[in-house]
N, C-alpha and C. Protein backbone atom coordinates (compact mmCIF):
# COMPACT_ATOMS: atom_id res chain seq x y z
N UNK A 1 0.84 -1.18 0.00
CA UNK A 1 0.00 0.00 0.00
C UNK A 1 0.89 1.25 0.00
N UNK A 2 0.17 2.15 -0.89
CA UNK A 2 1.37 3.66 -1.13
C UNK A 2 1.04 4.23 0.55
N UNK A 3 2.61 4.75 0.66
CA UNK A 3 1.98 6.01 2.12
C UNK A 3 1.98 7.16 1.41
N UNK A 4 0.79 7.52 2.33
CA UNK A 4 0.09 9.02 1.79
C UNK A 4 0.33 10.40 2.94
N UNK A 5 1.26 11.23 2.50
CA UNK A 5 1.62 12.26 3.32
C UNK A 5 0.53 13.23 4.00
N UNK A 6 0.80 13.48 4.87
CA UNK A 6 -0.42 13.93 6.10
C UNK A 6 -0.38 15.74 5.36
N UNK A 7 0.73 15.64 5.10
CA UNK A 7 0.70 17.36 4.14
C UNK A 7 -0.24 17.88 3.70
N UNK A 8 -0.49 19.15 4.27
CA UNK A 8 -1.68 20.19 3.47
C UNK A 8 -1.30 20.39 2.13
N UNK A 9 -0.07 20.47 1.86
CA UNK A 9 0.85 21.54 1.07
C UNK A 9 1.58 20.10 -0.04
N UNK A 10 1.14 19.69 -1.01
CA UNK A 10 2.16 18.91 -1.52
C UNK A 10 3.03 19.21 -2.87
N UNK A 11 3.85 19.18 -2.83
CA UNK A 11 4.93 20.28 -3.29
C UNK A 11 5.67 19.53 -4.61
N UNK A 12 5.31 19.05 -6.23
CA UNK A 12 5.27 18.30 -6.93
C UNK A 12 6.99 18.36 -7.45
N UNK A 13 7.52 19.78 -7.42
CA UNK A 13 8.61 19.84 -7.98
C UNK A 13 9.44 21.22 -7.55
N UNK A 14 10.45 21.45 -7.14
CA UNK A 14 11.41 22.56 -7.04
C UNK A 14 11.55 22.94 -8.76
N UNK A 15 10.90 24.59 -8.73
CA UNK A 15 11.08 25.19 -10.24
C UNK A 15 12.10 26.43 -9.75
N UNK A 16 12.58 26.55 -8.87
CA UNK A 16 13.73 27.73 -8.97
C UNK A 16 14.80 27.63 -7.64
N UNK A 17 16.03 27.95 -7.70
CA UNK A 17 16.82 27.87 -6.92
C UNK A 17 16.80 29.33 -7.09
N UNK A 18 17.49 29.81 -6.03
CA UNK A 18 17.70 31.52 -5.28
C UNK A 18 18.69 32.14 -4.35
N UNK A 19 19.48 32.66 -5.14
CA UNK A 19 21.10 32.73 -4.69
C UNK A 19 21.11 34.70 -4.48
N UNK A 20 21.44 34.79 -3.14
CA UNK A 20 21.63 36.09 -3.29
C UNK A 20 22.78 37.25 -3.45
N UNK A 21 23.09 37.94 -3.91
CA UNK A 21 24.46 38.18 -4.94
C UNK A 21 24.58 39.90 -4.43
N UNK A 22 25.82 40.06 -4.83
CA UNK A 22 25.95 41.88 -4.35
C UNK A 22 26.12 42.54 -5.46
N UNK A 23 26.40 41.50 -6.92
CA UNK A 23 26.46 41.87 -8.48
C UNK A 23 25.68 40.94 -9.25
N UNK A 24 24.56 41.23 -10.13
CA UNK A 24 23.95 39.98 -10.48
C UNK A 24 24.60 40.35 -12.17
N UNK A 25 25.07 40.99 -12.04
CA UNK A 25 25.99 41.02 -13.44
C UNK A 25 27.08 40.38 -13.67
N UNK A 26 27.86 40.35 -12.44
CA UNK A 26 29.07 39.77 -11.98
C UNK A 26 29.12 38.00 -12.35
N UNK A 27 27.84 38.45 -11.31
CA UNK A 27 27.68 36.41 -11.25
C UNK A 27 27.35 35.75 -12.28
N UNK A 28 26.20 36.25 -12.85
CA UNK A 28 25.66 36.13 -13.94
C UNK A 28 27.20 35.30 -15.06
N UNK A 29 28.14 36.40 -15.27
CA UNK A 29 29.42 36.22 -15.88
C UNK A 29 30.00 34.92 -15.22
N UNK A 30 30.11 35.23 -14.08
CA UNK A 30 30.95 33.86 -13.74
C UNK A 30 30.50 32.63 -13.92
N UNK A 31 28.69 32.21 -13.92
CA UNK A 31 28.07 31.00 -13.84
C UNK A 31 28.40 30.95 -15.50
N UNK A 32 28.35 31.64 -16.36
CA UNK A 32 28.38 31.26 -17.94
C UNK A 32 29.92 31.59 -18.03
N UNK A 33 30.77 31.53 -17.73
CA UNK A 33 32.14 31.44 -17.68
C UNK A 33 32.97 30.27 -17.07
N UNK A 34 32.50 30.17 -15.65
CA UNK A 34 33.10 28.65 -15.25
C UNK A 34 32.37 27.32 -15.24
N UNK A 35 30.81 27.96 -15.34
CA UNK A 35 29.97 26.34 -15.53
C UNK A 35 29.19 26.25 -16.45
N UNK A 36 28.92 27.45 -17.93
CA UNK A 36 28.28 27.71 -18.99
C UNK A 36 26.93 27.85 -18.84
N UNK A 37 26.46 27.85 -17.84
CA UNK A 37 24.85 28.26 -17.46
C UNK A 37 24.10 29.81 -18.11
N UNK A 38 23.61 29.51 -18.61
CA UNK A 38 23.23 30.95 -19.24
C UNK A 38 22.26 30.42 -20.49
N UNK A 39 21.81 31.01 -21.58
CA UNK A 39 22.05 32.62 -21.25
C UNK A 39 21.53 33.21 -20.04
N UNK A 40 21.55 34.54 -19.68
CA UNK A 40 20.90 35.12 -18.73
C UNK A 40 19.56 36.45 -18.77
N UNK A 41 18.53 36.26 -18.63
CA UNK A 41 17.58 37.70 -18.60
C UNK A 41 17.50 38.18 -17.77
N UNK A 42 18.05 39.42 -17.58
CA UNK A 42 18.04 40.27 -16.56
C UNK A 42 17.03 41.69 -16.72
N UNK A 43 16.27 41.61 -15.25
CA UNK A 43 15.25 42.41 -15.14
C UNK A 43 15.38 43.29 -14.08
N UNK A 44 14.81 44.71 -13.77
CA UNK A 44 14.85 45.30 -13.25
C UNK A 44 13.29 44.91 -12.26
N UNK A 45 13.34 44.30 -11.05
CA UNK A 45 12.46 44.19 -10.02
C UNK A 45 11.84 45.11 -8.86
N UNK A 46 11.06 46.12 -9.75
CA UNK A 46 10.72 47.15 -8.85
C UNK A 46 9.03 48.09 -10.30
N UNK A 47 8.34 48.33 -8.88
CA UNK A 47 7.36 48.86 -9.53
C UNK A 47 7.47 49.44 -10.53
N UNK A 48 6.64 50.00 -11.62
CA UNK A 48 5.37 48.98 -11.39
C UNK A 48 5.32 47.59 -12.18
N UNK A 49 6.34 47.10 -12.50
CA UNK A 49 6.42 45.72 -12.78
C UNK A 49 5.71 44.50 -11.48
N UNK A 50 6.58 45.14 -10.69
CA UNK A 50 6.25 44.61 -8.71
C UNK A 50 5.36 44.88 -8.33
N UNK A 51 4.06 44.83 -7.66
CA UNK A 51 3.10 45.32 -7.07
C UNK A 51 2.76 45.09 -5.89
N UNK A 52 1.76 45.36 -5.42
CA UNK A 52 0.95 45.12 -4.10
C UNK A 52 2.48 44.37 -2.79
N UNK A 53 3.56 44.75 -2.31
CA UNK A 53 4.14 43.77 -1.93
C UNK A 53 4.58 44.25 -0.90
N UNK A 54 4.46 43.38 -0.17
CA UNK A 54 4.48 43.10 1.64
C UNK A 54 5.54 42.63 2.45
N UNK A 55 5.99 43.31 3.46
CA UNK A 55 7.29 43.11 4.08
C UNK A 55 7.02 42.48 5.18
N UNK A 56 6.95 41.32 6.17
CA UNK A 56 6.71 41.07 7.25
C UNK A 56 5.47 42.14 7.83
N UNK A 57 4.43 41.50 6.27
CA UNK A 57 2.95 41.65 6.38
C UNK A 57 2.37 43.25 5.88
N UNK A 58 3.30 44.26 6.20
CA UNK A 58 3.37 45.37 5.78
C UNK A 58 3.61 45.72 4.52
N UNK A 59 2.66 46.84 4.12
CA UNK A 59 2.88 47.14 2.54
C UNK A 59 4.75 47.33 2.00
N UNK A 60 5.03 47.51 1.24
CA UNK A 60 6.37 47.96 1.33
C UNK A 60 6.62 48.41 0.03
N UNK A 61 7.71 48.47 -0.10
CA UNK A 61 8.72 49.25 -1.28
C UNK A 61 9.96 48.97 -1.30
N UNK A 62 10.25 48.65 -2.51
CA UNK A 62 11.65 48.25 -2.57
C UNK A 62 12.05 47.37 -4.27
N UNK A 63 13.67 47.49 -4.40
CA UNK A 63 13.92 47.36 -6.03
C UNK A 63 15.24 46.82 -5.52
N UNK A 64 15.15 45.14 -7.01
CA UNK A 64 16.07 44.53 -7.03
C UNK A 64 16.52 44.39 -8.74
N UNK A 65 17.50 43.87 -8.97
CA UNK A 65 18.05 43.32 -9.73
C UNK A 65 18.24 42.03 -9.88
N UNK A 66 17.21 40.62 -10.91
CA UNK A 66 17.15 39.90 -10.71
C UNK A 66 17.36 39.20 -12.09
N UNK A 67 18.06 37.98 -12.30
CA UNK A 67 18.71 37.55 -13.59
C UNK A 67 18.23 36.21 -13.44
N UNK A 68 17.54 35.55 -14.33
CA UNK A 68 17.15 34.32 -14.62
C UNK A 68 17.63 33.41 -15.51
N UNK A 69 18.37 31.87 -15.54
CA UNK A 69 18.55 31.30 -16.26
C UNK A 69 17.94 29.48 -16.04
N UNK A 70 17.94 29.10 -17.23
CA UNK A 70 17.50 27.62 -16.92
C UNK A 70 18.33 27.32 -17.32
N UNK A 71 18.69 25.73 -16.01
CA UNK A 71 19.04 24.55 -16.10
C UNK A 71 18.61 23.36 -16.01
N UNK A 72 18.60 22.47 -17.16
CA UNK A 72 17.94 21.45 -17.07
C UNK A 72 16.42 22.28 -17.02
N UNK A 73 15.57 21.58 -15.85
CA UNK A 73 13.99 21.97 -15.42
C UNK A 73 13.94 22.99 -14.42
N UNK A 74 15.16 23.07 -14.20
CA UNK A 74 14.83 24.23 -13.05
C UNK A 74 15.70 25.19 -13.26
N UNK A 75 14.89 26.77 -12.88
CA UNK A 75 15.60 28.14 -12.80
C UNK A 75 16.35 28.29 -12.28
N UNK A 76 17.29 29.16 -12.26
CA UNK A 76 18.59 29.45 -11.56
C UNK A 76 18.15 30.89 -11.19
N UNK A 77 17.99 31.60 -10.47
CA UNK A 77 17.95 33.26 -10.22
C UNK A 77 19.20 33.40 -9.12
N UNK A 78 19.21 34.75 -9.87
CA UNK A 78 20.59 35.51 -8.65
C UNK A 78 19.52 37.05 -8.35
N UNK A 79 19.42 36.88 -7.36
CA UNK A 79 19.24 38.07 -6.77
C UNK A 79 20.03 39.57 -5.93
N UNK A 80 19.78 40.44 -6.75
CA UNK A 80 20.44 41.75 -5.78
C UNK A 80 19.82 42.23 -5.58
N UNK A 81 19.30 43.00 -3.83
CA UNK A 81 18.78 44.18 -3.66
C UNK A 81 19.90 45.50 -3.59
N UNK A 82 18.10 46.42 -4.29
CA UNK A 82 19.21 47.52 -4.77
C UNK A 82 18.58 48.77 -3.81
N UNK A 83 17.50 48.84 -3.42
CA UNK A 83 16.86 49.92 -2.26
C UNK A 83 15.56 49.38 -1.37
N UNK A 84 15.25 49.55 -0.15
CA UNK A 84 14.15 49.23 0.04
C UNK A 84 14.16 48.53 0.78
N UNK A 85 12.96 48.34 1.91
CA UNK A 85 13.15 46.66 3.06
C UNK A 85 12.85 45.21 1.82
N UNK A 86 13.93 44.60 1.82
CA UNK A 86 13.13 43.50 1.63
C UNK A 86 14.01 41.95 2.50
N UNK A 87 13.18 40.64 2.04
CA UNK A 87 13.92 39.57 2.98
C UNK A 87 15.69 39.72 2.54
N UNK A 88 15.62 39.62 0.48
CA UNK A 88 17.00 39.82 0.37
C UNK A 88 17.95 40.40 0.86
N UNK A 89 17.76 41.50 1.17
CA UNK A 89 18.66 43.00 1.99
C UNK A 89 19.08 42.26 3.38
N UNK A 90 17.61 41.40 3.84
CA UNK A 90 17.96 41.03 5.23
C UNK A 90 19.02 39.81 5.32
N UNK A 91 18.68 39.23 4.00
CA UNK A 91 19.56 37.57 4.36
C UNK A 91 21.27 38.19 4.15
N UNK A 92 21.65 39.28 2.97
CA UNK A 92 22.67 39.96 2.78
C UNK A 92 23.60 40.25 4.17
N UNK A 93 22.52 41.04 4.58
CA UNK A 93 23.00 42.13 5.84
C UNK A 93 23.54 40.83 7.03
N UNK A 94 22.86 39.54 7.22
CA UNK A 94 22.94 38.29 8.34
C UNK A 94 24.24 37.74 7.77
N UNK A 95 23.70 36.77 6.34
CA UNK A 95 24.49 35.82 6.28
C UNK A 95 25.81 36.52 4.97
N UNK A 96 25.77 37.29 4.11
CA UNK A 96 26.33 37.33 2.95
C UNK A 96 26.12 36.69 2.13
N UNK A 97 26.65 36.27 0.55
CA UNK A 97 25.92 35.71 -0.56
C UNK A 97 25.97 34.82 -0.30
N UNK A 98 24.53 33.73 -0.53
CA UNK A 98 24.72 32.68 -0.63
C UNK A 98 23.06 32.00 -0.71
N UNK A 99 22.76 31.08 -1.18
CA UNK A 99 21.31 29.76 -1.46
C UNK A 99 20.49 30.95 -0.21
N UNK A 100 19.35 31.48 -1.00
CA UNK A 100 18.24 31.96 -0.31
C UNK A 100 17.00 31.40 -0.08
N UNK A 101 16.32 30.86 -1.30
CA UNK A 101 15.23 30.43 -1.40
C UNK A 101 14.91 29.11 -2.78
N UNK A 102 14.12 28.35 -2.64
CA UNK A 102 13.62 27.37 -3.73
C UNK A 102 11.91 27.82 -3.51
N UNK A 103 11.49 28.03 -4.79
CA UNK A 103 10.07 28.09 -5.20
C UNK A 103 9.60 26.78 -5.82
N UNK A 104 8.38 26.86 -5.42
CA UNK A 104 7.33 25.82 -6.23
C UNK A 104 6.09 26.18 -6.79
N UNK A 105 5.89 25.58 -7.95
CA UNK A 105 4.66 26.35 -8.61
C UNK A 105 3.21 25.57 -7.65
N UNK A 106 2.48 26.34 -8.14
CA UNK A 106 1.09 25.78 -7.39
C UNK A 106 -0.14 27.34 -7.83
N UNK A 107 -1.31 26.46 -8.24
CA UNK A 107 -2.52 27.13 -8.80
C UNK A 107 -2.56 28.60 -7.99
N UNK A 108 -2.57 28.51 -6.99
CA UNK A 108 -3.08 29.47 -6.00
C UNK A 108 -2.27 29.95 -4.84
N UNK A 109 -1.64 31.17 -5.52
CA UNK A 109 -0.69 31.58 -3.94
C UNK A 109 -0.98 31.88 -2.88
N UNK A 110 -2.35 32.81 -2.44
CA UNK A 110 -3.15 33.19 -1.59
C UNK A 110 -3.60 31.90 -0.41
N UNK A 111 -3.32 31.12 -1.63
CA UNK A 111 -4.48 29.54 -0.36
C UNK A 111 -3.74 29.06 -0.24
N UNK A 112 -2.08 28.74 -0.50
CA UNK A 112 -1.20 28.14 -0.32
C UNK A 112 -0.69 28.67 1.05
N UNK A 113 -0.15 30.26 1.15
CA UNK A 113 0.00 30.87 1.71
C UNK A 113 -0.88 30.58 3.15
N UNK A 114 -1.96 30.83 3.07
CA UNK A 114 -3.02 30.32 4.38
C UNK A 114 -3.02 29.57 4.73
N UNK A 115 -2.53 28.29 4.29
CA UNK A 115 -2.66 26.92 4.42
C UNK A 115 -1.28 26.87 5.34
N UNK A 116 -0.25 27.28 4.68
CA UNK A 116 1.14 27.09 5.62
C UNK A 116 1.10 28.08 6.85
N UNK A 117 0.35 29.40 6.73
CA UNK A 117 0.25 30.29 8.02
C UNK A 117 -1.02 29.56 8.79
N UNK A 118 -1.65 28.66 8.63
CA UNK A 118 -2.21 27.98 9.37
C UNK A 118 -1.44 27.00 10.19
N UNK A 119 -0.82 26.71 9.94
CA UNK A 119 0.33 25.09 10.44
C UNK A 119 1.44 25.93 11.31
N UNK A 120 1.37 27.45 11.36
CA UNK A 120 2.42 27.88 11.90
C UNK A 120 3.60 28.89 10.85
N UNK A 121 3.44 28.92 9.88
CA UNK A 121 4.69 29.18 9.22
C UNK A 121 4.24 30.73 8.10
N UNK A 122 4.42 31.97 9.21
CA UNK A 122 3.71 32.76 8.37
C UNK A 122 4.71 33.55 7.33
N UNK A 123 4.24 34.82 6.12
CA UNK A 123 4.52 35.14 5.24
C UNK A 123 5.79 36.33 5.64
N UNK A 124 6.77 36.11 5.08
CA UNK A 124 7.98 36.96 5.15
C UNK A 124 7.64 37.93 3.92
N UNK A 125 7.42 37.73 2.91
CA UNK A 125 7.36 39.25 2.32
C UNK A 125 6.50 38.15 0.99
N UNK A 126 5.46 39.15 0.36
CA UNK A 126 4.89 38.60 -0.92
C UNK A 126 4.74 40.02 -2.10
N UNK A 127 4.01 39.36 -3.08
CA UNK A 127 3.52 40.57 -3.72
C UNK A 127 3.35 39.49 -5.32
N UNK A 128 2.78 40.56 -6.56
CA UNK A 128 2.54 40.37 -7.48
C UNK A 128 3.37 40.81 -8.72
N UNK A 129 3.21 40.36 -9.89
CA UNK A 129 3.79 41.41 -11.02
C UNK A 129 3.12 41.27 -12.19
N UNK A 130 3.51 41.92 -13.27
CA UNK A 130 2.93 41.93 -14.55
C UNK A 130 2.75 41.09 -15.17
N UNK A 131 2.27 40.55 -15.79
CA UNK A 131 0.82 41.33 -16.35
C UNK A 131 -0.59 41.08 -15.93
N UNK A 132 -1.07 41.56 -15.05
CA UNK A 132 -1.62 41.38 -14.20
C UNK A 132 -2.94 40.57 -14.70
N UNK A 133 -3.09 40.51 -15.41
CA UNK A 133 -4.63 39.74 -16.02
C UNK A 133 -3.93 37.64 -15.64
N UNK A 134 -2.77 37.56 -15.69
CA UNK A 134 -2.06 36.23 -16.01
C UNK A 134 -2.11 36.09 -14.35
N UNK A 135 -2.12 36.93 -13.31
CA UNK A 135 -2.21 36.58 -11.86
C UNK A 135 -1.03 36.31 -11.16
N UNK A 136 0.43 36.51 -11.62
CA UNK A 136 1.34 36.14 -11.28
C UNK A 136 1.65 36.71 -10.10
N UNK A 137 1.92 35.75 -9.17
CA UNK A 137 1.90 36.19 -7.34
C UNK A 137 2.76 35.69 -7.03
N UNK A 138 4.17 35.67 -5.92
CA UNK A 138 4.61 34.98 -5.12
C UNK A 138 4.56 35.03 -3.77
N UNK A 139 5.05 34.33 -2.97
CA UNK A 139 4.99 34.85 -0.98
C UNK A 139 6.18 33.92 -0.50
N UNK A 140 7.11 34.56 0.58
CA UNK A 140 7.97 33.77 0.78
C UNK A 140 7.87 33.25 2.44
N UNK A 141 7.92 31.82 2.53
CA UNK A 141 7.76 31.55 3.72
C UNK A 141 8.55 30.72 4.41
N UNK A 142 8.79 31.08 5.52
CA UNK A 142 10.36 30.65 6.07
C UNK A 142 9.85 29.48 6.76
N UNK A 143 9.63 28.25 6.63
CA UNK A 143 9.55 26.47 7.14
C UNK A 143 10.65 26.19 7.90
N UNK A 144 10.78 26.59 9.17
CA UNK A 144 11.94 26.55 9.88
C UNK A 144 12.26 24.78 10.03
N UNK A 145 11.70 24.21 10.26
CA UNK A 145 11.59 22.99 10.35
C UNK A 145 12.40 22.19 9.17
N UNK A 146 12.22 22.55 8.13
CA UNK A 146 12.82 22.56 7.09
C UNK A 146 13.57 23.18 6.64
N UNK A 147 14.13 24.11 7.24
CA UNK A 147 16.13 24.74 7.30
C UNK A 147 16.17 25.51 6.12
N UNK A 148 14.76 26.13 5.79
CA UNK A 148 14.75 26.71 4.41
C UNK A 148 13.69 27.62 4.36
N UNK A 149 13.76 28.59 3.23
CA UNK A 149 12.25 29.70 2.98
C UNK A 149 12.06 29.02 1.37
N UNK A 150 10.69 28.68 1.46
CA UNK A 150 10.08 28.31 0.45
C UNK A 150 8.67 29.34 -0.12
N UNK A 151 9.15 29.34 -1.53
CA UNK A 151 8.10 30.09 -2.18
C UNK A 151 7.67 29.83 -3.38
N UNK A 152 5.48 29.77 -2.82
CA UNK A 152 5.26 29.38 -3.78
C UNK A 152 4.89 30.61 -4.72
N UNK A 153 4.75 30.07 -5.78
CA UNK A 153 4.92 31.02 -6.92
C UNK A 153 3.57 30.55 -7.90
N UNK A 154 2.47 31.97 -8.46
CA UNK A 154 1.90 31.43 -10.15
C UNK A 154 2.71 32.54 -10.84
N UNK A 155 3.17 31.37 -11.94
CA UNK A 155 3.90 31.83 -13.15
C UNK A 155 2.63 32.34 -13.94
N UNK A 156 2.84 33.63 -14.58
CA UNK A 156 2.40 33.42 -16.41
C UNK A 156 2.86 32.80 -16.96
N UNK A 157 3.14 33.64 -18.70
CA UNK A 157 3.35 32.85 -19.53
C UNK A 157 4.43 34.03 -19.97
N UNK A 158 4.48 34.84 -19.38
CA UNK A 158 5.76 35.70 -19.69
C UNK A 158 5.55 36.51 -18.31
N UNK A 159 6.95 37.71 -18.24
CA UNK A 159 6.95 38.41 -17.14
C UNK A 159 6.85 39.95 -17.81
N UNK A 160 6.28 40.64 -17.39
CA UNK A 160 5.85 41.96 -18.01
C UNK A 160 6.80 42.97 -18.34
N UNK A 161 8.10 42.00 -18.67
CA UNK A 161 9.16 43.37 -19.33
C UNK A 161 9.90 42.97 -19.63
N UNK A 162 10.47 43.34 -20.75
CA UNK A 162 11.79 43.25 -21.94
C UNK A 162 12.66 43.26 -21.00
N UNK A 163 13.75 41.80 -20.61
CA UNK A 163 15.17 41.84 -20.40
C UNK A 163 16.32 42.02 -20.83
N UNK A 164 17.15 42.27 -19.98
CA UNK A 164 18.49 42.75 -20.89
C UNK A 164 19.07 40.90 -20.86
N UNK A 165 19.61 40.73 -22.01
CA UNK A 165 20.16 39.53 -21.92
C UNK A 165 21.59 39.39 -21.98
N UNK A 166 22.47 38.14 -21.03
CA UNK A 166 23.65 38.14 -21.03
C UNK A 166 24.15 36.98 -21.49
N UNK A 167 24.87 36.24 -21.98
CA UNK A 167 25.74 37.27 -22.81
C UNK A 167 24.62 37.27 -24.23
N UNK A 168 24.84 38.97 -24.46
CA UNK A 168 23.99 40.15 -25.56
C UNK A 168 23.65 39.21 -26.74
N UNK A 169 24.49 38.30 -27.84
CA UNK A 169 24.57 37.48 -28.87
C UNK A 169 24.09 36.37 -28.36
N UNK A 170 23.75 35.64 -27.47
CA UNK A 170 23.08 34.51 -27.15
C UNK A 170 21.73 34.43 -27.28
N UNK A 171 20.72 35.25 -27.73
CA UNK A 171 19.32 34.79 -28.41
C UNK A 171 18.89 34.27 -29.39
């Protein structure tokens, strides 16, 4: 007989790893230089691309620099904050660069979200982005139990702005 996990929350696949960086240009270079990972799209993460987004529950404000690449099935992001409260700034300011977060997709961020602040494990910072008709939401939530902040994420089908890509000739 299969065992069936007592989990509210069942979590089908890790779609992004989350590395936090003090140059996401820098790194960006080095991952397609010493391990060929790339190309890279790099976006500017700050309103009004960003919306509605919440700092330890509070509205907030704040702009990063964030570069995306796939490997294999799963994303690679490097994150920099560049002004503003956010968790990044905080994990920076604690630990220095290094593995921040893994996301998982799932229909509904809002009920996901409730579901884990029900069990104990409430929202470190969330918010939305473009294009807003596609619903794209994330929330990040720190599962201490699990030695990690997990966030779930709805993807669109694109993200609401032209990236700069690295390296430039790789499209």
């Amino acid at each position: 007989m299969a065992q069936v996990s007592p989990a509210k929350v069942k979590v089908k696949g890790i779609n992004q790893i989350s590395i936090m960086v003090k140059d996401v240009q820098k790194v960006a270079e080095n991952y397609w230089n010493i391990l060929g990972i790339g190309p890279w799209d790099i976006y500017a993460w700050e309103a009004p691309l960003v919306y509605n987004r919440t700092y330890h529950g509070k509205p907030a404000w704040a702009r990063e620099k964030i570069a995306l690449a796939q490997v294999g099935a799963v994303q690679l992001e490097l994150c920099q904050p560049v002004a503003g409260n956010s968790i990044y700034q905080d994990f920076l300011t604690e630990h220095g660069e290094g593995l921040h977060h893994l996301n998982f997709l799932v229909d509904d961020v809002d009920e996901t979200a409730e579901i884990l602040a029900k069990e104990g494990f409430p929202s470190l910072q969330s918010g939305r982005w473009e294009p807003r008709e596609e619903k794209c939401a994330y929330n990040y939530i720190d599962i201490k139990p699990l030695r990690a902040i997990w966030e779930p994420v709805h993807l669109g089908e694109s993200i609401g702005a032209k990236p700069i890509r690295y390296p430039e000739d790789s499209a």
